[in-house]
N, C-alpha and C. Protein backbone atom coordinates (compact mmCIF):
# COMPACT_ATOMS: atom_id res chain seq x y z
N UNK A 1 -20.12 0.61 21.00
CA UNK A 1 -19.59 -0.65 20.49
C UNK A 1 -18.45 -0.36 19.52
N UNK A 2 -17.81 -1.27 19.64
CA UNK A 2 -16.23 -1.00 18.93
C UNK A 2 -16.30 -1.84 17.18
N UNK A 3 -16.06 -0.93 16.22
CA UNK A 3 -16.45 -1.65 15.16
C UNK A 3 -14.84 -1.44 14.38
N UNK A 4 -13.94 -2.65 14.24
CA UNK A 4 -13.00 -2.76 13.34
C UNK A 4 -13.10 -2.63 12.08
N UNK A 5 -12.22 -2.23 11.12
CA UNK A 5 -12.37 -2.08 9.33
C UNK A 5 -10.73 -2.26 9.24
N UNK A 6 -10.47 -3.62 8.54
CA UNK A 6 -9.53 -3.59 8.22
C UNK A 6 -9.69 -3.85 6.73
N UNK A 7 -8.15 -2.86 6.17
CA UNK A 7 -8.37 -3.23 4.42
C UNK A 7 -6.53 -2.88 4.22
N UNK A 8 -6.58 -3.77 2.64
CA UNK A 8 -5.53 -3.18 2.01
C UNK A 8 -4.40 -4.29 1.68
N UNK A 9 -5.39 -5.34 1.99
CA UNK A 9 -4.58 -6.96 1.68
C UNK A 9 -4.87 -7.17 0.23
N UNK A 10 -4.51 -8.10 -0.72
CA UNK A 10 -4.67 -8.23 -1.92
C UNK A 10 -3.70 -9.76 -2.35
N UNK A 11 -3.27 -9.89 -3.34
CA UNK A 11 -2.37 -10.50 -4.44
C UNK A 11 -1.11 -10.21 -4.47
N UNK A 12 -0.14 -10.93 -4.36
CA UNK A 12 1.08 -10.24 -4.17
C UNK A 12 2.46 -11.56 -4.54
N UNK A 13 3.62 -10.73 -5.29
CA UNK A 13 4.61 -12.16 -5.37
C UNK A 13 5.08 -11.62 -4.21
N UNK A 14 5.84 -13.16 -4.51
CA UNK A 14 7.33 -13.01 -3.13
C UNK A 14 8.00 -12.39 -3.59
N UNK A 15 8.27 -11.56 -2.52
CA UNK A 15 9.30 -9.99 -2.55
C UNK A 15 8.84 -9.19 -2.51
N UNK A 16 7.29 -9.50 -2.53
CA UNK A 16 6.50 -8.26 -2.99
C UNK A 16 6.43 -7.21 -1.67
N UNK A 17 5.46 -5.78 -1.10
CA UNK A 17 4.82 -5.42 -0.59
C UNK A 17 3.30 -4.91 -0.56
N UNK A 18 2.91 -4.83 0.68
CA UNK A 18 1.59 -4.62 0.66
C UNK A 18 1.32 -3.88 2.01
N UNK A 19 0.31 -2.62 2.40
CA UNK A 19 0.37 -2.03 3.50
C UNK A 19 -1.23 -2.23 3.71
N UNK A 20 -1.44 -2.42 4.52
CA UNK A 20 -2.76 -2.67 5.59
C UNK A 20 -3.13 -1.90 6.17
N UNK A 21 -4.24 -1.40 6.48
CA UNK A 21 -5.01 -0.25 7.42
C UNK A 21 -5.84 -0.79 7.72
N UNK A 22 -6.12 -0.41 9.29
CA UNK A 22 -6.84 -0.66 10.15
C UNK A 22 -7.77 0.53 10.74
N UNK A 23 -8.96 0.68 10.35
CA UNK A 23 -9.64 1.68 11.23
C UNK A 23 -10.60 1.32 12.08
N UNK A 24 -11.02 2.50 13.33
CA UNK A 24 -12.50 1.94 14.00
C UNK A 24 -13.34 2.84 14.76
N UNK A 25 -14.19 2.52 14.86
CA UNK A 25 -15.37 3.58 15.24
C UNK A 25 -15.87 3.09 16.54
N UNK A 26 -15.90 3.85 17.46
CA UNK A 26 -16.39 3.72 18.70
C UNK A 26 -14.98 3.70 19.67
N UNK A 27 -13.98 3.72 18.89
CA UNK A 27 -12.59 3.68 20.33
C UNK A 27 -11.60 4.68 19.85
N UNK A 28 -11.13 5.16 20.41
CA UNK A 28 -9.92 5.75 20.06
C UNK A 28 -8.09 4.95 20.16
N UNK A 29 -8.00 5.25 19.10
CA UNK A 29 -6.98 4.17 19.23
C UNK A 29 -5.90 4.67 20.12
N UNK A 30 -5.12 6.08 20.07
CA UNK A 30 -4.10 6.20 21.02
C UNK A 30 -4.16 5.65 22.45
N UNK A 31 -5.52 5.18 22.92
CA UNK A 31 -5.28 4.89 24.10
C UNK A 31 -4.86 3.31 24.53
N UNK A 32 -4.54 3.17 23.34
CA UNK A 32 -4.78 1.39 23.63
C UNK A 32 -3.15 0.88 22.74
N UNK A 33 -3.30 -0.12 23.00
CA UNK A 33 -1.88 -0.82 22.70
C UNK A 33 -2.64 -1.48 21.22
N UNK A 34 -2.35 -1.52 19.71
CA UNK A 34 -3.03 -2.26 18.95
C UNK A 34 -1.89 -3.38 18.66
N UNK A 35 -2.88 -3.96 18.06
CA UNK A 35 -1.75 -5.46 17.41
C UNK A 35 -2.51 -6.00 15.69
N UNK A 36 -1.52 -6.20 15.21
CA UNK A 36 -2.51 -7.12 14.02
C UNK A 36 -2.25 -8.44 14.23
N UNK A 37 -3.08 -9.29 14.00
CA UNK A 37 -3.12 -11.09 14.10
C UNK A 37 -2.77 -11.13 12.51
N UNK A 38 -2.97 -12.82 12.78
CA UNK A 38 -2.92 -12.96 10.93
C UNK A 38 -3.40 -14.48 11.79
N UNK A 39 -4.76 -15.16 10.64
CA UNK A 39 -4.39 -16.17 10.41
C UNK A 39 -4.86 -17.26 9.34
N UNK A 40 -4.05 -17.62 8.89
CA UNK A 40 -3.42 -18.76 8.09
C UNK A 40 -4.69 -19.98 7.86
N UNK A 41 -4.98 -21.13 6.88
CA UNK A 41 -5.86 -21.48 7.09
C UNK A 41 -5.31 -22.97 7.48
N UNK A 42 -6.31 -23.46 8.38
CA UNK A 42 -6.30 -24.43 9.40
C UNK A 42 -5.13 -24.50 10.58
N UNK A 43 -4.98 -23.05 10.64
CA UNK A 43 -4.25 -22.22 12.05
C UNK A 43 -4.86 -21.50 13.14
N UNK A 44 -4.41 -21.48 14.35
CA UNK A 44 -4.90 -20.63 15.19
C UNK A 44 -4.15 -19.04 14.53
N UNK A 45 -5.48 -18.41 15.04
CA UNK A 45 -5.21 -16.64 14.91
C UNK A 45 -3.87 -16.33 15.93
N UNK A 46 -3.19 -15.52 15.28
CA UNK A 46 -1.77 -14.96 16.32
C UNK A 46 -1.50 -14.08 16.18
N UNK A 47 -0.78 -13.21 17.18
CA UNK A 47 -0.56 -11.70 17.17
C UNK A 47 0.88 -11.64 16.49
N UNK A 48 1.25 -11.23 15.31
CA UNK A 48 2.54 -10.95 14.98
C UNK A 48 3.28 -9.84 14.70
N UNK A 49 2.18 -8.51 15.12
CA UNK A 49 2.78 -7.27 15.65
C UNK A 49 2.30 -6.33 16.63
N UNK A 50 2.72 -5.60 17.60
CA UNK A 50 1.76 -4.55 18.36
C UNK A 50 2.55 -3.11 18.74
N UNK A 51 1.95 -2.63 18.94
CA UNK A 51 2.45 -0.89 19.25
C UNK A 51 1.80 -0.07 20.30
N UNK A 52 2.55 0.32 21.76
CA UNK A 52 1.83 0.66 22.74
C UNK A 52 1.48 1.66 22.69
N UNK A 53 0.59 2.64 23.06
CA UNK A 53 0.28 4.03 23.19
C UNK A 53 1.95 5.06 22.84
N UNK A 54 2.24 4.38 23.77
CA UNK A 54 4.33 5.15 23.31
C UNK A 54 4.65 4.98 22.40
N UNK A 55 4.44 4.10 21.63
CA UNK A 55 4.89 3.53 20.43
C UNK A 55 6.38 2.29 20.49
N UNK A 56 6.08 1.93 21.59
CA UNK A 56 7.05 0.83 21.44
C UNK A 56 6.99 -0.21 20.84
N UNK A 57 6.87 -0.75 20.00
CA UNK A 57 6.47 -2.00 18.79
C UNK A 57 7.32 -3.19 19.51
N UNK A 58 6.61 -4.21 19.00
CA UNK A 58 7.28 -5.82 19.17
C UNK A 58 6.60 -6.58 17.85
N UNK A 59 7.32 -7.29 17.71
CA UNK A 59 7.07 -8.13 16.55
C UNK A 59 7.52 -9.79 16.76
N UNK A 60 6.37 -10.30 16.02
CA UNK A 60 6.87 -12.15 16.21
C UNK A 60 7.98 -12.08 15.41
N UNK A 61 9.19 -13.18 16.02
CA UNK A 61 10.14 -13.69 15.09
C UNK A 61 9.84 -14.08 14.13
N UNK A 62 8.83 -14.51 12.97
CA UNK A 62 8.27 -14.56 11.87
C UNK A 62 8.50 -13.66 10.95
N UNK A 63 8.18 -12.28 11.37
CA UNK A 63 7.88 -10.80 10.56
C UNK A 63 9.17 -10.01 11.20
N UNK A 64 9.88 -10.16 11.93
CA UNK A 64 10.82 -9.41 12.38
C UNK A 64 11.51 -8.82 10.96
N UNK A 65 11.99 -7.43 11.10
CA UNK A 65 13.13 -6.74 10.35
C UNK A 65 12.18 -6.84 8.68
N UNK A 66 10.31 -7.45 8.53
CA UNK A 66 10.01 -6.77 7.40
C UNK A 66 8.73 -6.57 7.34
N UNK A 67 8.24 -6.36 8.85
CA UNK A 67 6.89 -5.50 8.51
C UNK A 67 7.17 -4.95 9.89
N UNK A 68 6.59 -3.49 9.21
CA UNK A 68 6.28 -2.51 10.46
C UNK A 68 5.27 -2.05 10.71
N UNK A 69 5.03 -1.83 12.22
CA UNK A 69 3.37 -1.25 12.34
C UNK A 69 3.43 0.18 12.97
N UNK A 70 2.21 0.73 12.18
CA UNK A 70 2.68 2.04 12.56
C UNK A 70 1.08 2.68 12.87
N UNK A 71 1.60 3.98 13.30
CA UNK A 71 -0.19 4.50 14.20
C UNK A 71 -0.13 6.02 13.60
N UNK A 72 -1.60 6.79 13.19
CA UNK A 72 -1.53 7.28 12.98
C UNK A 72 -2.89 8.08 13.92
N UNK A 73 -2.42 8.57 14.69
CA UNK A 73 -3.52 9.29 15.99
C UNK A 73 -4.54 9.89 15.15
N UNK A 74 -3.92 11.05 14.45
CA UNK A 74 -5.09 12.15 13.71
C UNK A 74 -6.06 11.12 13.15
N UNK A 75 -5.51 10.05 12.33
CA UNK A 75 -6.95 9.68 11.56
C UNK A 75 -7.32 8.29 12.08
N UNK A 76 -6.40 8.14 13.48
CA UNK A 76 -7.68 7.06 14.14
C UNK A 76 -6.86 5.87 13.20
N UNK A 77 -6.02 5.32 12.99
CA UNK A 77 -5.62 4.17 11.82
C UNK A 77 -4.16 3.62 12.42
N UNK A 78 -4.22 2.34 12.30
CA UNK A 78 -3.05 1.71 11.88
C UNK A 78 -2.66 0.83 11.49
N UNK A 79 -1.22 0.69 10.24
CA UNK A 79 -0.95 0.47 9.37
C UNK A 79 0.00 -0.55 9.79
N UNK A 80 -0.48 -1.83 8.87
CA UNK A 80 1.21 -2.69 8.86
C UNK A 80 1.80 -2.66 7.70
N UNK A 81 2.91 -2.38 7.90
CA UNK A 81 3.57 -2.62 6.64
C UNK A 81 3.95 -4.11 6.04
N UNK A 82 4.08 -3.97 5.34
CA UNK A 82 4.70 -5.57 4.42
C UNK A 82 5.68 -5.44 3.71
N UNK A 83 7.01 -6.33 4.18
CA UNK A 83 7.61 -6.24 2.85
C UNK A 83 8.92 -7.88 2.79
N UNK A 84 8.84 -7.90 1.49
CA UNK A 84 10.00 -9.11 1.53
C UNK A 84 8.61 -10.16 1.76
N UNK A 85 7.78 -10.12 1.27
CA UNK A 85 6.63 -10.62 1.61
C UNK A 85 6.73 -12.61 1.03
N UNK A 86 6.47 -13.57 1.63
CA UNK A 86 7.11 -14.76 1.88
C UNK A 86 5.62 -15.76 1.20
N UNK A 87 5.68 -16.61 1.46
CA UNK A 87 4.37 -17.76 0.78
C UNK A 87 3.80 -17.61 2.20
N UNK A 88 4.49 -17.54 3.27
CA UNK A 88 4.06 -18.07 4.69
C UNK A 88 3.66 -17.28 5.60
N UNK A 89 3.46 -15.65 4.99
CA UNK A 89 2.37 -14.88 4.91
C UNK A 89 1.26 -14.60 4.97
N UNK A 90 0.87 -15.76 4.12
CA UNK A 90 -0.39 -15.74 3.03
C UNK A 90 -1.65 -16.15 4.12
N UNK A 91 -2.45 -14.87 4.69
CA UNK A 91 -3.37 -15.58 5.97
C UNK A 91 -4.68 -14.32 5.67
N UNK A 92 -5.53 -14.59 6.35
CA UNK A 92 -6.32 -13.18 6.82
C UNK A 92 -5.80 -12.27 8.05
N UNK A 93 -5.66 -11.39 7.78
CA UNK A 93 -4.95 -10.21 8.72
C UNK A 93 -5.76 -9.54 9.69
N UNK A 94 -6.02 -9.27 10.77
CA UNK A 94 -6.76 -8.39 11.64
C UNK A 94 -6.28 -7.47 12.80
N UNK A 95 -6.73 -6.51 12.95
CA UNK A 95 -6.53 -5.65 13.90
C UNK A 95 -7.37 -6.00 15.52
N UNK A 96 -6.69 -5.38 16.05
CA UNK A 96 -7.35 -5.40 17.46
C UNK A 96 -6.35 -5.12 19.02
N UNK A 97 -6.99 -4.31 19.92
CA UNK A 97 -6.25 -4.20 20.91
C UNK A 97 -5.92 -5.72 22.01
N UNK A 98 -4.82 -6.24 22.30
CA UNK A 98 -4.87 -7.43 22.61
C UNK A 98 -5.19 -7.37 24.34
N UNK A 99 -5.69 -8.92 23.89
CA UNK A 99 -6.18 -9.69 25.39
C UNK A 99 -4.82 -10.52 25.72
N UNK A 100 -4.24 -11.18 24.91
CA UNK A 100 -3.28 -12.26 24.57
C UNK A 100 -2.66 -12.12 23.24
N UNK A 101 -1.88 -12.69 23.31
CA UNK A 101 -1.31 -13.54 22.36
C UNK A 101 -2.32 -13.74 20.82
N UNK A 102 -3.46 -14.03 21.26
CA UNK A 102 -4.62 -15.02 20.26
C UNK A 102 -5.63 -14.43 20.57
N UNK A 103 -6.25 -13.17 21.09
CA UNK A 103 -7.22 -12.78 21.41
C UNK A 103 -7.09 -11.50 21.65
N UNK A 104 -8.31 -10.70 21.32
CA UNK A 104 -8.57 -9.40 21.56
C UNK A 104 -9.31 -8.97 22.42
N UNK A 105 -9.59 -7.21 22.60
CA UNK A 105 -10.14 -7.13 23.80
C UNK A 105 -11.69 -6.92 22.80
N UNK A 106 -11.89 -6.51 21.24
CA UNK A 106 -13.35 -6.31 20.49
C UNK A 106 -13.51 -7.39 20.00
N UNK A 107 -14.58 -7.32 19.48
CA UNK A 107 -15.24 -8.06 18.41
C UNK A 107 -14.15 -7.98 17.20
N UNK A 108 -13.51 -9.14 16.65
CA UNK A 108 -12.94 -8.94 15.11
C UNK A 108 -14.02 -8.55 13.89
N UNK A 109 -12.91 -7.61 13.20
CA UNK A 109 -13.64 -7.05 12.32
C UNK A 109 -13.50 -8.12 10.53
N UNK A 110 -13.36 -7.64 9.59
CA UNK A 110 -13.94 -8.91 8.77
C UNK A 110 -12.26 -9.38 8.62
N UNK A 111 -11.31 -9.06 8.47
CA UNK A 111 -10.20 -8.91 8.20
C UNK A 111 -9.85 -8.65 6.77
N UNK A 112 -8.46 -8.72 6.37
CA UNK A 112 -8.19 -8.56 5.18
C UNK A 112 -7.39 -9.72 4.51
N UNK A 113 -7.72 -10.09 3.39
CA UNK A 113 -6.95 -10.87 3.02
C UNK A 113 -5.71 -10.58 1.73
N UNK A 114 -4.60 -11.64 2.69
CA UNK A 114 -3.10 -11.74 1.96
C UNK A 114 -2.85 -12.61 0.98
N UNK A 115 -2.89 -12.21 -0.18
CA UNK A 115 -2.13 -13.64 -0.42
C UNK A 115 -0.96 -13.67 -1.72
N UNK A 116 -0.51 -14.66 -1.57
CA UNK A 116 1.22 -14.36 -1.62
C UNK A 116 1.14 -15.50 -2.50
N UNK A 117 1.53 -15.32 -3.86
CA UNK A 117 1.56 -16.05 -5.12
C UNK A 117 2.41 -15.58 -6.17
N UNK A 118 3.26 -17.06 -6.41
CA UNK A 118 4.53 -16.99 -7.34
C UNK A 118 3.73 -17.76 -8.86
């Protein structure tokens, strides 16, 4: 069974940054394409970054040009970056290899929370 751990969300102004890690037990991540969601409250969950086994990244027009996601094979983890960090940010964050758009292929893990305060 595939168990997500995401951490590394917190308090943050605008402008600020913040980097996220994602780990998990029972999968190996190089084999899979990951993505982080984020979501917002009284929003649907959405994928607004992913990274294929190659490492080809895509990102929602939302986060474009200031968060990057990045993989780190040896320790099984990956990281979004944050930066230029906005009010409209401000969501629970999660990892997971995608089904869609809005869905994964595990169980979500607890996520992490953002939040973005002036």
């Amino acid at each position: 069974q595939v168990h997500l751990v995401e951490s590394g969300g917190g308090l943050v102004q605008p402008g600020g940054s913040l980097r996220l890690s994602c780990t998990g037990s029972g999968v190996i991540f190089r084999a899979y394409t990951m993505a982080w969601y984020r979501q917002a409250p009284g929003k649907q969950r959405e994928m607004i970054a992913s990274v294929t086994p190659r490492d080809t990244r895509n990102y929602a027009e939302s986060v474009k040009g200031r968060f990057n996601i990045l993989r780190d094979t040896a320790k099984n983890t990956v990281y979004l970056e944050m930066n230029s960090l906005k009010s409209e940010d401000a969501a629970v964050y999660y990892c997971n290899s995608p089904r869609d758009s809005y869905e994964g292929l595990w169980s979500w893990g607890q996520g992490t929370q953002v939040t973005v305060w002036s």
